[in-house]
N, C-alpha and C. Protein backbone atom coordinates (compact mmCIF):
# COMPACT_ATOMS: atom_id res chain seq x y z
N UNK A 1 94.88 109.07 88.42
CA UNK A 1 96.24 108.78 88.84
C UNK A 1 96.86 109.95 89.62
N UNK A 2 96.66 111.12 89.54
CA UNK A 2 97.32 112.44 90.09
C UNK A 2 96.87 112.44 91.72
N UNK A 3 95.79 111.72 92.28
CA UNK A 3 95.41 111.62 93.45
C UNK A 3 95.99 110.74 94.43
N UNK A 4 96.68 109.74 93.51
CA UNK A 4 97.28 108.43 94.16
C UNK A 4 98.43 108.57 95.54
N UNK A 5 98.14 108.11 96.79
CA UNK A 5 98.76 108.28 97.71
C UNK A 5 100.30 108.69 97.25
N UNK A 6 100.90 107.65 96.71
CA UNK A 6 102.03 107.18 96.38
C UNK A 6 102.74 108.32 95.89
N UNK A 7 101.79 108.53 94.59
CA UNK A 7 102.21 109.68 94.21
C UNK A 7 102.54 110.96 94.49
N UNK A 8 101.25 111.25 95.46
CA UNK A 8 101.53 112.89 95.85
C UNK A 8 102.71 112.51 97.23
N UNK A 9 102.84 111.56 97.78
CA UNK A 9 104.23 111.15 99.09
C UNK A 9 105.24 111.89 97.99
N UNK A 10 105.58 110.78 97.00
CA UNK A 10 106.92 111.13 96.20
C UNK A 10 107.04 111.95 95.78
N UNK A 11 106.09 112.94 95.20
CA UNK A 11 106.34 114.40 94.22
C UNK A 11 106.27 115.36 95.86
N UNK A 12 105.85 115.32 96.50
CA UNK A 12 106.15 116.05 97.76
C UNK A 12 107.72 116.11 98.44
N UNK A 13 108.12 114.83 98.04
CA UNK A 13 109.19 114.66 98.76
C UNK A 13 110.38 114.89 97.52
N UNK A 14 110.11 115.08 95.91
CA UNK A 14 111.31 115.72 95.29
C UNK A 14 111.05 117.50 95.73
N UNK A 15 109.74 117.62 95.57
CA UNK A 15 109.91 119.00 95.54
C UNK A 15 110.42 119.93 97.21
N UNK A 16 110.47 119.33 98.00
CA UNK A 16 111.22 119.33 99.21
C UNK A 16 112.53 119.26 98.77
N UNK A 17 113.08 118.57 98.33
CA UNK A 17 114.40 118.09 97.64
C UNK A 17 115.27 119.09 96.83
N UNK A 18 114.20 119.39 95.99
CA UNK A 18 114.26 120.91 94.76
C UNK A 18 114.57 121.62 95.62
N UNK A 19 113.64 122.25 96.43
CA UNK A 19 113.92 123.14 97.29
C UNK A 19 114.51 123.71 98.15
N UNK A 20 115.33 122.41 98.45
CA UNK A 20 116.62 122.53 99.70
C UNK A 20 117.67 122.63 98.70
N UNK A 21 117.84 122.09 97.89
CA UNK A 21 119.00 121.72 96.90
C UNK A 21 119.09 122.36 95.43
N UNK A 22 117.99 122.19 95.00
CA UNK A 22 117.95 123.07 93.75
C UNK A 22 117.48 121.73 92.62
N UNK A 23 117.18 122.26 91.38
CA UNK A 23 116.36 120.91 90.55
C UNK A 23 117.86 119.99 90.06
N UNK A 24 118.92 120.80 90.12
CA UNK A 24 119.86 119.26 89.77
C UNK A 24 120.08 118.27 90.39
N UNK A 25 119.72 118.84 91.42
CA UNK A 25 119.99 117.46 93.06
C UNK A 25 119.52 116.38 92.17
N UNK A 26 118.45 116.05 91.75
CA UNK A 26 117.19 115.17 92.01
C UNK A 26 118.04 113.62 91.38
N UNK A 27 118.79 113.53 90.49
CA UNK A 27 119.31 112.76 89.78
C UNK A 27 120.41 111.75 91.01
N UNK A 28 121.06 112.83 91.81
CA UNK A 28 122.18 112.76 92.68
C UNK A 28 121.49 112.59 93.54
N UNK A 29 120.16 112.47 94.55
CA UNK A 29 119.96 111.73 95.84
C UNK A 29 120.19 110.70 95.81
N UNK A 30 120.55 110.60 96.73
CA UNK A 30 120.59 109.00 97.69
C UNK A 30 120.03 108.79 99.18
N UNK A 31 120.17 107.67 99.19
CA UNK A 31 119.28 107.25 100.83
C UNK A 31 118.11 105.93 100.75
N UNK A 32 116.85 106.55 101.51
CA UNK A 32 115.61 105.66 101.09
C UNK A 32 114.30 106.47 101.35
N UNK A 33 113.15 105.81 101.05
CA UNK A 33 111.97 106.20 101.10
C UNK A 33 111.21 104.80 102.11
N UNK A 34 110.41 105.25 103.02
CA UNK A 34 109.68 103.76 103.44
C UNK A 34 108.28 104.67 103.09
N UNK A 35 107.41 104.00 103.14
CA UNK A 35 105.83 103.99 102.51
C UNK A 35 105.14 103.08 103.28
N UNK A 36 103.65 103.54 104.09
CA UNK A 36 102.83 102.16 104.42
C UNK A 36 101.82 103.07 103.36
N UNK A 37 100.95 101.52 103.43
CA UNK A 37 99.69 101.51 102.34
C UNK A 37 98.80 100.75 103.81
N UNK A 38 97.34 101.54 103.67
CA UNK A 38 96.51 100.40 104.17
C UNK A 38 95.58 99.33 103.34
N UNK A 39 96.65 99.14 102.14
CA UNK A 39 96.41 97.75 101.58
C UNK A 39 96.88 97.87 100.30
N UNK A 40 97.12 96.32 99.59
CA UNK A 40 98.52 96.39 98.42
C UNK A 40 98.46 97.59 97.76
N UNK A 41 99.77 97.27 96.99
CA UNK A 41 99.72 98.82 96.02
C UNK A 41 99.24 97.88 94.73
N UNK A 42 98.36 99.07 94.32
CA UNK A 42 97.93 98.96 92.73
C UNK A 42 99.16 98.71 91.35
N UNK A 43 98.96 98.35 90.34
CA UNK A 43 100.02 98.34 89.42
C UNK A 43 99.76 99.36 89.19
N UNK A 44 98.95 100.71 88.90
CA UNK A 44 99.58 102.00 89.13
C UNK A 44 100.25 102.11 89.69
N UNK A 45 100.02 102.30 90.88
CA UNK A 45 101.66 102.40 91.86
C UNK A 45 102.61 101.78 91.79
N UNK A 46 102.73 100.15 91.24
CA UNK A 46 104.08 99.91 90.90
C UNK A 46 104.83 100.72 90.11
N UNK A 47 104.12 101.18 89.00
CA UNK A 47 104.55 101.67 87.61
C UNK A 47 104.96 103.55 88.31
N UNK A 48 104.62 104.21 89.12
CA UNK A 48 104.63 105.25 90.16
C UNK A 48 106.08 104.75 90.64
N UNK A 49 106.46 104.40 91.22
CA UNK A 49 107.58 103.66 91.88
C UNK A 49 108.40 103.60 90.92
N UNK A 50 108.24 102.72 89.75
CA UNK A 50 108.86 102.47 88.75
C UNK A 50 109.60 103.82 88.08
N UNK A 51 108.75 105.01 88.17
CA UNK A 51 109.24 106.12 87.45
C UNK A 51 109.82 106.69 88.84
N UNK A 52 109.97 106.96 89.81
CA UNK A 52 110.47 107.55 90.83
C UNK A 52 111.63 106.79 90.84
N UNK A 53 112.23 105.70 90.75
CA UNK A 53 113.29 105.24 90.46
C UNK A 53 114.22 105.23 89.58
N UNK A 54 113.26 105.66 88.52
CA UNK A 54 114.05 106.02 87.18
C UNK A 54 114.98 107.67 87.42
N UNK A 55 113.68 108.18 88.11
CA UNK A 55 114.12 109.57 87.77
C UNK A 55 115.36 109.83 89.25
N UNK A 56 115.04 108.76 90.24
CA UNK A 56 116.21 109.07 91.29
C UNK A 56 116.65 107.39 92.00
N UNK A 57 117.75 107.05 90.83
CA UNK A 57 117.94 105.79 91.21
C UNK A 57 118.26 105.64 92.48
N UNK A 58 119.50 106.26 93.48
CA UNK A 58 119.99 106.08 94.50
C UNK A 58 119.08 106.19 95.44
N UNK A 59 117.45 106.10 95.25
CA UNK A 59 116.57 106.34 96.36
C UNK A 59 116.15 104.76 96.65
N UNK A 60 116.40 104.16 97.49
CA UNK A 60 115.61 102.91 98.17
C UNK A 60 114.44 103.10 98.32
N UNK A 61 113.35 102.48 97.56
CA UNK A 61 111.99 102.40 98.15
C UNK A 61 111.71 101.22 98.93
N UNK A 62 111.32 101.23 99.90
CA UNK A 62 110.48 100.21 100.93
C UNK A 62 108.97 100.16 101.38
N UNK A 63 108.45 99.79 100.95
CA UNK A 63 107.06 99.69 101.45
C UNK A 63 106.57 98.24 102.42
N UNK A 64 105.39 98.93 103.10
CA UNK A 64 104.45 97.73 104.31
C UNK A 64 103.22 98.19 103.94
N UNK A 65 102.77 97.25 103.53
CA UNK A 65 101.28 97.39 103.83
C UNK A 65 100.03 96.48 104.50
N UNK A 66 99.18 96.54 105.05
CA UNK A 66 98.10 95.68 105.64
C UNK A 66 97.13 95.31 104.83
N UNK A 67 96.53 94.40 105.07
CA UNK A 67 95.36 93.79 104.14
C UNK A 67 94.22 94.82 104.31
N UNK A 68 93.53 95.74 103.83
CA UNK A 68 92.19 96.41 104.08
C UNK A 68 91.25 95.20 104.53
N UNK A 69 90.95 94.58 104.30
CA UNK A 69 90.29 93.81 104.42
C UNK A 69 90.11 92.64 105.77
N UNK A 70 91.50 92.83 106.41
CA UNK A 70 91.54 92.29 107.64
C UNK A 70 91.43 93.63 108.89
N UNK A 71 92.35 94.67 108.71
CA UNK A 71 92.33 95.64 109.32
C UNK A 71 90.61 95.99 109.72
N UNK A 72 90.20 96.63 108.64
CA UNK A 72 88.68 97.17 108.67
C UNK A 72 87.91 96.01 109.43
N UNK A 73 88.09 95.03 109.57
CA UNK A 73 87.00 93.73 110.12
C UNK A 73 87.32 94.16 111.43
């Protein structure tokens, strides 16, 4: 799980966050996140999402992704 696209996007993008702002920000962002996948997200990654929302509600997640399976053909 620590390898998961999803994951290292979002922990990249609080600790950017931390860093401009300091660790209390994180609760207080707002805005959005968009995400492509080149193909669905796993219920890991829902559950990834799921906690990135918890920990920063005011963040919009949006994701697109393509079928692997059509792309690669």
């Amino acid at each position: 799980c620590e390898s998961y696209s999803e994951r290292v996007a979002l922990l990249e993008l609080l600790e950017a966050a931390r860093e401009e702002f300091g660790d209390e920000c994180v609760p207080e962002l707002s805005g959005w996140v968009r995400l492509y996948h080149s193909h669905h997200t796993s219920v890991t990654g829902i559950g990834i999402f799921c906690q990135f929302r918890r920990m920063v509600p005011g963040v919009k997640i949006e994701i697109e992704f393509d079928s692997a399976w059509y792309t690669w053909a």
